[in-house]
N, C-alpha and C. Protein backbone atom coordinates (compact mmCIF):
# COMPACT_ATOMS: atom_id res chain seq x y z
N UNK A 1 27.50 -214.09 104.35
CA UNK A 1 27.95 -212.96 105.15
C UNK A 1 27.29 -213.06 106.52
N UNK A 2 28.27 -212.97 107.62
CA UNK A 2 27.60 -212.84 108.91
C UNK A 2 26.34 -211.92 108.95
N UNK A 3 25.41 -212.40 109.85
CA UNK A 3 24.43 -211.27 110.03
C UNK A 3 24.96 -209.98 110.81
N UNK A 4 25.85 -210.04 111.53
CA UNK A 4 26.53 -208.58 111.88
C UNK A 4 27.27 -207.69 111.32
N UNK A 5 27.60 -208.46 110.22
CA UNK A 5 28.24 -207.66 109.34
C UNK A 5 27.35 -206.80 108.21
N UNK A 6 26.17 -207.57 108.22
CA UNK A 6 25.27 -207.28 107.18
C UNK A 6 24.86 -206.07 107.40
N UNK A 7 24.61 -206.01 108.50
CA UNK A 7 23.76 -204.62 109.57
C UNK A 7 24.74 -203.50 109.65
N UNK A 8 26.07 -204.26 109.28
CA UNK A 8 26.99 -202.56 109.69
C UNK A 8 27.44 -202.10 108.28
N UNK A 9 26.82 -203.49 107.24
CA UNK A 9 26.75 -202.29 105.62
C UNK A 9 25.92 -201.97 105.45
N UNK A 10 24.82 -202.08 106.06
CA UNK A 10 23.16 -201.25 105.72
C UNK A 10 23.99 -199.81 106.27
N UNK A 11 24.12 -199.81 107.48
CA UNK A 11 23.57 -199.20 107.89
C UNK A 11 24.84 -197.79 107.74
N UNK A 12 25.83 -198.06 107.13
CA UNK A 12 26.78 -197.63 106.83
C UNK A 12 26.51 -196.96 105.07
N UNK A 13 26.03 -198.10 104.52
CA UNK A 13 25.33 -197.34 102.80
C UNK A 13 24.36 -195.86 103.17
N UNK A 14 23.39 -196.38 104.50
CA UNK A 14 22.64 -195.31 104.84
C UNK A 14 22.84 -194.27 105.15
N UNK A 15 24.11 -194.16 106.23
CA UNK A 15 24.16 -193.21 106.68
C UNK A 15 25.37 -192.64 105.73
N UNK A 16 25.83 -193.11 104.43
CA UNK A 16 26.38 -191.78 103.78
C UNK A 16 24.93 -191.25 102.86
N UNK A 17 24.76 -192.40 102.08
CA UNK A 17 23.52 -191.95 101.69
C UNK A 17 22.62 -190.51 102.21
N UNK A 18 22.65 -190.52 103.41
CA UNK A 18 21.87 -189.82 104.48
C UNK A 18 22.61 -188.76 104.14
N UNK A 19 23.86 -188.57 104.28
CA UNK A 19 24.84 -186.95 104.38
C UNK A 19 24.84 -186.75 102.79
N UNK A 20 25.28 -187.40 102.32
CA UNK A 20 24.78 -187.00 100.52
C UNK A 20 23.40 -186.06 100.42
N UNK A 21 22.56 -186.66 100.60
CA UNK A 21 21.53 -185.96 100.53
C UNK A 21 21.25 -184.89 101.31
N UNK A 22 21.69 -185.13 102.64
CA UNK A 22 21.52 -183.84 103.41
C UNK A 22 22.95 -182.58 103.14
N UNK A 23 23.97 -183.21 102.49
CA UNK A 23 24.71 -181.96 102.30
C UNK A 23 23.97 -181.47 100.28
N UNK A 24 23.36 -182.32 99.66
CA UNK A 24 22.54 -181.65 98.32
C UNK A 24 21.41 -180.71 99.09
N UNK A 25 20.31 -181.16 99.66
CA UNK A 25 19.83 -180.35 100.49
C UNK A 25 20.24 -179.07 100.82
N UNK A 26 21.40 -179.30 101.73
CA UNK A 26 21.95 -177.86 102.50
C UNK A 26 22.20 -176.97 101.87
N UNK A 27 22.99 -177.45 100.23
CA UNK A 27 23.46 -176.05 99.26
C UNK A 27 22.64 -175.22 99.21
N UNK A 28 21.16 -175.88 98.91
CA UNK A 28 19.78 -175.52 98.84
C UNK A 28 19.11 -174.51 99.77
N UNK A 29 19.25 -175.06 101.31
CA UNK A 29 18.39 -174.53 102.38
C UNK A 29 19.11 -173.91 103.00
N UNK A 30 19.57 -174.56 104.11
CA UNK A 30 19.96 -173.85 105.36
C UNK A 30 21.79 -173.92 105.19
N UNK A 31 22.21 -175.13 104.75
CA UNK A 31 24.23 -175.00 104.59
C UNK A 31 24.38 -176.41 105.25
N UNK A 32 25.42 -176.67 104.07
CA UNK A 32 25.72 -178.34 104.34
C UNK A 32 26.18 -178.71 105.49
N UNK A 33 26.98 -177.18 106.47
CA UNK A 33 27.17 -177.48 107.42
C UNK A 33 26.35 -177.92 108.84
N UNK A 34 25.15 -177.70 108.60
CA UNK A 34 23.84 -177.89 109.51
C UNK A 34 23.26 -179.33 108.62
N UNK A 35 23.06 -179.42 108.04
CA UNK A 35 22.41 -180.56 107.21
C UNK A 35 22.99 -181.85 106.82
N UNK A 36 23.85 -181.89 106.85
CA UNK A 36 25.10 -183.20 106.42
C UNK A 36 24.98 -184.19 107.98
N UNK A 37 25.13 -183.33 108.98
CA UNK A 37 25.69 -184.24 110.48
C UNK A 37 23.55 -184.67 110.62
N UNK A 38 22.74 -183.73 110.43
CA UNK A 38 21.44 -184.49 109.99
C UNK A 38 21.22 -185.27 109.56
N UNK A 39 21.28 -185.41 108.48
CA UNK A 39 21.40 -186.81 106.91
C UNK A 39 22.09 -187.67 107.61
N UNK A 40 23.38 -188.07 108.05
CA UNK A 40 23.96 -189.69 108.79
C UNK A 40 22.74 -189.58 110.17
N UNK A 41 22.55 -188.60 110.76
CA UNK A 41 22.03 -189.55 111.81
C UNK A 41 20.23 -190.17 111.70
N UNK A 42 20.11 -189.59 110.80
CA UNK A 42 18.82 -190.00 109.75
C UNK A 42 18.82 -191.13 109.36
N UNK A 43 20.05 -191.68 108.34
CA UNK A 43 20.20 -192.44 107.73
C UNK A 43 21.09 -193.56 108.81
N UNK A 44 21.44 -193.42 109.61
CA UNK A 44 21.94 -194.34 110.75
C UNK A 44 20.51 -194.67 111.47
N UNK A 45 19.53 -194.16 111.85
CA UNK A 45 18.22 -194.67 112.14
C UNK A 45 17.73 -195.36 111.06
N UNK A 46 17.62 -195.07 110.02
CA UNK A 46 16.82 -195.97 108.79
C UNK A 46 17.97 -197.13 108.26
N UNK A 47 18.82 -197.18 108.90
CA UNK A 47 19.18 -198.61 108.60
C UNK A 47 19.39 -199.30 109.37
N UNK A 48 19.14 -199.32 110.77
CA UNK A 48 19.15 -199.46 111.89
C UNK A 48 17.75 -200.25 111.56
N UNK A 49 16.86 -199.66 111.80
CA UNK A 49 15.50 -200.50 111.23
C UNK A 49 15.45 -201.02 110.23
N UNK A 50 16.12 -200.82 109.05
CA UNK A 50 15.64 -201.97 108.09
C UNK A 50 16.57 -202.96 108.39
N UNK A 51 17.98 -203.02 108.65
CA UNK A 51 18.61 -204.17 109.80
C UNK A 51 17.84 -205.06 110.21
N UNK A 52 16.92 -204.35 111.63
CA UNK A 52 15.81 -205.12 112.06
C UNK A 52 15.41 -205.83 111.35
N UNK A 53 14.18 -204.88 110.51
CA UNK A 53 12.96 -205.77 109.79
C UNK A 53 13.56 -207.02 109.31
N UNK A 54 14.99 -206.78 108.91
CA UNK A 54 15.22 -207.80 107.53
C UNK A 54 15.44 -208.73 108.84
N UNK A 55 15.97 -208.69 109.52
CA UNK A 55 16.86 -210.42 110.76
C UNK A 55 15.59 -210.60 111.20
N UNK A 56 14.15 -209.79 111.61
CA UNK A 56 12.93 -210.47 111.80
C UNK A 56 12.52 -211.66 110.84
N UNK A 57 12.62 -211.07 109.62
CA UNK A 57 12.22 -211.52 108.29
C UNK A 57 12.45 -213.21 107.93
């Protein structure tokens, strides 16, 4: 698999990953509607870096 492609399924697993959790969260806290658009851009940073680390690697 290209390495550019690799980086846009990290980082794409992450950032639903990210709204999953931040819309379970929201039922919880504050409302999925505040917490969901949180969680992707969370999870679009944390795969963004592990992207990195790993093509350092």
């Amino acid at each position: 698999m290209n390495e550019n492609t690799k980086q846009i399924v990290v980082m794409s697993a992450t950032s639903v990953a990210g709204g999953v959790i931040g819309g379970v969260a929201g039922l919880f806290v504050l409302g999925p509607h505040i917490l969901i658009p949180i969680g992707v851009v969370v999870g679009i940073a944390v795969g963004l870096s592990l992207s990195k680390r790993s093509r350092q690697a």
